[in-house]
Protein backbone atom coordinates (compact mmCIF):
# COMPACT_ATOMS: atom_id res chain seq x y z
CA UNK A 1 -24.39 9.99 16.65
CA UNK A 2 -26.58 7.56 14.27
CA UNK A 3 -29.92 8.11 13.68
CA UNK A 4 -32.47 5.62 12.88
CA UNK A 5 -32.73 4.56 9.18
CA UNK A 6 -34.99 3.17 6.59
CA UNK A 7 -34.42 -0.29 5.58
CA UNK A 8 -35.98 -2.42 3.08
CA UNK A 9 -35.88 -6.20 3.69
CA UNK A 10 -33.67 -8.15 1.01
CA UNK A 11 -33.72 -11.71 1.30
CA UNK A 12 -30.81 -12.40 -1.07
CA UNK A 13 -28.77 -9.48 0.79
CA UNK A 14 -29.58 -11.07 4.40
CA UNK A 15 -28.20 -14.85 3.83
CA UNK A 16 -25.35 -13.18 1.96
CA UNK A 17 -24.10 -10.84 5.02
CA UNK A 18 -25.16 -14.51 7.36
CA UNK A 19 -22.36 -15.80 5.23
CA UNK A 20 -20.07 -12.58 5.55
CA UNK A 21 -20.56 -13.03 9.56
CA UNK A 22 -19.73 -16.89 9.51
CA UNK A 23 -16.55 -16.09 7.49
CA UNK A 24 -15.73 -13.11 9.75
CA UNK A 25 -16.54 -15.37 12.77
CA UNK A 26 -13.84 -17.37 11.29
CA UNK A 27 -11.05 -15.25 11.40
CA UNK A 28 -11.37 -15.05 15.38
CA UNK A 29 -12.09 -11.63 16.07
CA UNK A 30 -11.51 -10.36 19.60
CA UNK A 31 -11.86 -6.32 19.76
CA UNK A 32 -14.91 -4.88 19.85
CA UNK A 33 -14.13 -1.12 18.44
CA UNK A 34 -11.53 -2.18 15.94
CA UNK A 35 -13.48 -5.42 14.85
CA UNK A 36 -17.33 -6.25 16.08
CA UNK A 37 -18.36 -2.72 15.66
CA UNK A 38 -17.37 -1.89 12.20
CA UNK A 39 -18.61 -4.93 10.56
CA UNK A 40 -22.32 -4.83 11.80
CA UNK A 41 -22.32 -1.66 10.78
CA UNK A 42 -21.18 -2.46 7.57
CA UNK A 43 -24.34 -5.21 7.45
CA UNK A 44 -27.68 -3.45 7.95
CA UNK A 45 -29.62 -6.52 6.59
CA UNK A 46 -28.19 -8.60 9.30
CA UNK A 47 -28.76 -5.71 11.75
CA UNK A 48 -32.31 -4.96 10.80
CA UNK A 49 -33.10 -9.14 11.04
CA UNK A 50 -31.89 -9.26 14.07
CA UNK A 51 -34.57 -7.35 15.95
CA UNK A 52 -36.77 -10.36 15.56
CA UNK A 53 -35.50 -11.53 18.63
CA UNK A 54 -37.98 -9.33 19.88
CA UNK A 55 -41.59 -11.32 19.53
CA UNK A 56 -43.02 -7.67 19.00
CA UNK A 57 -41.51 -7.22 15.09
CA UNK A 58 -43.08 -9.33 12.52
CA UNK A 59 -40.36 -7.78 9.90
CA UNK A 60 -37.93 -5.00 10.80
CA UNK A 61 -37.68 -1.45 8.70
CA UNK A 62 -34.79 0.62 10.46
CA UNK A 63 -31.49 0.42 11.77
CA UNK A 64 -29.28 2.60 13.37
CA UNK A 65 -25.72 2.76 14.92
CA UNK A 66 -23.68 4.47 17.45
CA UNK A 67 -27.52 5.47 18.32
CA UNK A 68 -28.16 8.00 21.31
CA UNK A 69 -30.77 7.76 23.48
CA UNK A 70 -31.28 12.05 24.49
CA UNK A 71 -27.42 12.61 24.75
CA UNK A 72 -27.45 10.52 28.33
CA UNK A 73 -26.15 7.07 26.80
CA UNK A 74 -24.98 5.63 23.31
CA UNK A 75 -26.56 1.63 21.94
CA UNK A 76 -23.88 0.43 19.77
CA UNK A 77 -26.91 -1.02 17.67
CA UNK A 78 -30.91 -0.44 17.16
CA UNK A 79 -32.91 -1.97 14.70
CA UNK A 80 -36.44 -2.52 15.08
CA UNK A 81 -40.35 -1.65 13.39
CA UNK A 82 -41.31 2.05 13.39
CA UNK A 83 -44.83 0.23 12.25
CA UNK A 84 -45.28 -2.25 14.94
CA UNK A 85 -43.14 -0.20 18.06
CA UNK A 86 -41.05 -3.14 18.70
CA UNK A 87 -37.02 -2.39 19.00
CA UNK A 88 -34.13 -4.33 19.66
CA UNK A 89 -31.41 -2.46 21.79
CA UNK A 90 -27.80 -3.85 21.15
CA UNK A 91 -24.76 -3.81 22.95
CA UNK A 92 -21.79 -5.75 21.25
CA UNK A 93 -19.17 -6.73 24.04
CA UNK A 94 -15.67 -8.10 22.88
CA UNK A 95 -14.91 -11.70 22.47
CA UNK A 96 -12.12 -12.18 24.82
CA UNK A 97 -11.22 -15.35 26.77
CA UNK A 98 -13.11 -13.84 29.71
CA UNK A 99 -15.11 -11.75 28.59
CA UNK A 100 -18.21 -13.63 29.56
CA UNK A 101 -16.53 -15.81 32.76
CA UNK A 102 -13.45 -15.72 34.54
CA UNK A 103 -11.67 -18.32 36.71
CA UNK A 104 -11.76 -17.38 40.25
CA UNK A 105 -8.60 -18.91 42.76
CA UNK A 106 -10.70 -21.19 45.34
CA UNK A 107 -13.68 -21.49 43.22
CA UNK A 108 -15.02 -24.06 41.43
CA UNK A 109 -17.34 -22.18 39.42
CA UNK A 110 -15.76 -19.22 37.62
CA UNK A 111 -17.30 -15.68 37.87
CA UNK A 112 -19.50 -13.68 35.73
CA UNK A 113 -16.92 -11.53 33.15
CA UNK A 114 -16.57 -7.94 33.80
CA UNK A 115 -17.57 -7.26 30.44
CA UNK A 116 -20.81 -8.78 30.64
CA UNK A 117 -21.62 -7.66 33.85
CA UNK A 118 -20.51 -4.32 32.21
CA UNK A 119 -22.73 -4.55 29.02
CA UNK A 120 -25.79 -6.08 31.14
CA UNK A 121 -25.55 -2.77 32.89
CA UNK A 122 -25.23 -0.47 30.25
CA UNK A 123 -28.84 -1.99 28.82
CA UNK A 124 -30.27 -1.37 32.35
CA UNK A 125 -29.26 2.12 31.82
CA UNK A 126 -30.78 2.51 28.37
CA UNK A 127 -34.35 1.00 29.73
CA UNK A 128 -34.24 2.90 32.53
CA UNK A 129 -33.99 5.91 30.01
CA UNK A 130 -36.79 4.79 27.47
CA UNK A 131 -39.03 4.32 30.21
CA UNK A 132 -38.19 7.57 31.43
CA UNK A 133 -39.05 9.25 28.36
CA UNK A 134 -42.40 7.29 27.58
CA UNK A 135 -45.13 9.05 26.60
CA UNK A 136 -42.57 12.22 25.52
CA UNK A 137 -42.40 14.29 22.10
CA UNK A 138 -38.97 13.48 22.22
CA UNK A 139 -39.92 9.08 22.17
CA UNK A 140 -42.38 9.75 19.30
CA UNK A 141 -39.68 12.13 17.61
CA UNK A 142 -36.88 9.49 17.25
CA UNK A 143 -38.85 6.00 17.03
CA UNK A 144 -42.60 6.94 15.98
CA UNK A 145 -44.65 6.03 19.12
CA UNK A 146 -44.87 7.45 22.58
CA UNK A 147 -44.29 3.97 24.21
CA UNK A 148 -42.02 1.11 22.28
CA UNK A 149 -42.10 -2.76 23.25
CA UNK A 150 -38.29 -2.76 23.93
CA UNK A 151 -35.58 -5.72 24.63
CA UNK A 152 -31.96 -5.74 25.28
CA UNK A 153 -29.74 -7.64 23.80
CA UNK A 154 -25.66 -7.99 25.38
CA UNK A 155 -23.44 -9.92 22.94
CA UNK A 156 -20.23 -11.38 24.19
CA UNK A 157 -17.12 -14.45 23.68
CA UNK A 158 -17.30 -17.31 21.94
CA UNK A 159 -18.88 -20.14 22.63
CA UNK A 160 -16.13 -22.39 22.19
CA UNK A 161 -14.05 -20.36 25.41
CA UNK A 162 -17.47 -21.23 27.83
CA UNK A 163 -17.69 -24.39 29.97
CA UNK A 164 -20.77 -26.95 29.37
CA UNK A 165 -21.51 -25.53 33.03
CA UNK A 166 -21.16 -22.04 32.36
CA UNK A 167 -23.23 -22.28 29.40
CA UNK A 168 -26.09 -23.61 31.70
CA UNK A 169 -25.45 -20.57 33.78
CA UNK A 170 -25.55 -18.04 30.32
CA UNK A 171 -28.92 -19.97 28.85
CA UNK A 172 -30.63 -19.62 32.81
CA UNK A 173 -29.56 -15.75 33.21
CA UNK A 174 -30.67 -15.10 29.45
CA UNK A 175 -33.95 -16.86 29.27
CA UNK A 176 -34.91 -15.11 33.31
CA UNK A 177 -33.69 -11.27 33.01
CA UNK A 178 -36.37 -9.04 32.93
CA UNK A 179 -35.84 -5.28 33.67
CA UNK A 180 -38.28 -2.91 34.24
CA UNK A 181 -40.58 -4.97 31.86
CA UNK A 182 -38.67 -6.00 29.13
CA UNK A 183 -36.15 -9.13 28.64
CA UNK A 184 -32.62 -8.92 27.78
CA UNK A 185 -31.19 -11.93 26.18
CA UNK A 186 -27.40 -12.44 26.83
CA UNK A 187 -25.71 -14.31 23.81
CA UNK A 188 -22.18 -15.36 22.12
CA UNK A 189 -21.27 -14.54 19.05
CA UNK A 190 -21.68 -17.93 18.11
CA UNK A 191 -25.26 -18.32 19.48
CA UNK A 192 -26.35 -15.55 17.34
CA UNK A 193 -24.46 -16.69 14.42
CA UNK A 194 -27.24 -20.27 15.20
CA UNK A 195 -29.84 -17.88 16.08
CA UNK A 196 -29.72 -15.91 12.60
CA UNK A 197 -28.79 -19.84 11.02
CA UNK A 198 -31.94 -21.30 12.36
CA UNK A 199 -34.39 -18.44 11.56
CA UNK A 200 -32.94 -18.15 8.33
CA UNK A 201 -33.89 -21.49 7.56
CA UNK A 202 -37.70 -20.20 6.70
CA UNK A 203 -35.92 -17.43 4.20
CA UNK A 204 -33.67 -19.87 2.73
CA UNK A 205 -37.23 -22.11 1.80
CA UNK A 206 -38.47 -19.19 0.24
CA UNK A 207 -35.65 -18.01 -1.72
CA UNK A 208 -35.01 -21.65 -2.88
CA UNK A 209 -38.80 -21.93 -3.95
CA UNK A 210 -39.00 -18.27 -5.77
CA UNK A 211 -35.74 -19.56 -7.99
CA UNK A 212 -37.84 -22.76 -8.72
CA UNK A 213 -40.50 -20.82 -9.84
CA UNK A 214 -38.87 -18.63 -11.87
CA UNK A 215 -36.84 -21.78 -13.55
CA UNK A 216 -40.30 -23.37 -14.34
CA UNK A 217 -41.98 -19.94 -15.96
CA UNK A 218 -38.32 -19.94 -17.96
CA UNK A 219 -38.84 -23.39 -19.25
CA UNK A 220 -42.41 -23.17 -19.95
CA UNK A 221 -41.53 -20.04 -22.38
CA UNK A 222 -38.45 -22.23 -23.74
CA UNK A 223 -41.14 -25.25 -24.33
């Protein structure tokens, strides 16, 4: 199993792999072994930004994959600040038709997705467990701290496959789960893909202003 690792923040690197997952977005993938798994594994950059979902990590330093939580349960993701204590806990769901709601014969309003519901519980599960170990050798051992400020994140379908309605339904469960303290956020692919978009916007700015900078010094030493 994965353990945490260093990373070092690389603007350049980050809205290149944003582009890599809007290009693999593209392509439609469905599987989440075969397909979702490997290629955010494959992007640590994108990984380690993504824990600033979590209000409690200013800038994240470490990643890790496949990551096990005491041999009792496996995150398909962590990234998070060893500095600050404040970890994002991932679990990447497939993107199938419905995977986050399902038609229901008699209903009107389709049901949750059994692999959502599925997912939602497996991050219960890993909360429960951090909890359970606060305060342990074994919690400072693996992410620096005795106690970490911890929130789940379940990642699932495409936006484009969910009813105006039923998105209602995803943005009200998201923004109101709470468990045992900490939120978990319930997302498609293609929300995240606007997530990263939008709070990439700021890194963008900078990147745009550091090559302006650099093209002035250059044609100051040219004049």
């Amino acid at each position: 199993m994965g353990l945490l690792r260093s990373v070092v923040p690389d603007r350049r690197v980050l809205l290149q792999e944003i582009e890599d997952f809007r290009a693999f977005l593209s392509g439609s993938p469905r599987a989440e072994r075969s397909e979702f798994l490997p290629f955010f594994a494959a992007h640590d950059q994108l990984c380690a930004y993504l824990a600033t979902i979590n209000g409690a990590v200013p800038q994240a330093d470490c990643v890790g994959h496949e990551f096990s939580l005491w041999g009792d349960f496996v995150c398909d993701m962590v990234s998070g600040s060893r500095q600050s204590a404040g970890f994002v806990f991932v679990e990447f769901e497939d993107a199938g038709r419905a995977s986050l709601f399902r038609q229901a014969s008699g209903r009107r309003v389709s049901r949750w997705g059994v692999r959502v519901e599925a997912g939602i519980s497996q991050v219960t599960d890993w909360l429960f467990r951090l909890d359970s170990a606060r305060n342990s050798n074994e919690m400072e051992r693996e992410f620096g701290h005795r106690q970490v400020r911890s929130l789940g994140l379940v990642v699932a379908g495409r936006r484009s496959e969910v009813s105006s309605y039923d998105q209602l339904r995803l943005n009200w469960r998201s923004e109101h789960t709470v468990v045992g303290g900490s939120k978990v956020v319930i997302m498609t692919y293609d929300d995240l893909l606007e997530w990263m978009d939008g709070r990439a916007s700021l890194v963008r700015t900078l990147d745009e202003e550091g090559r302006d900078q650099r093209s002035a010094r250059e044609a100051g030493r040219d004049g």
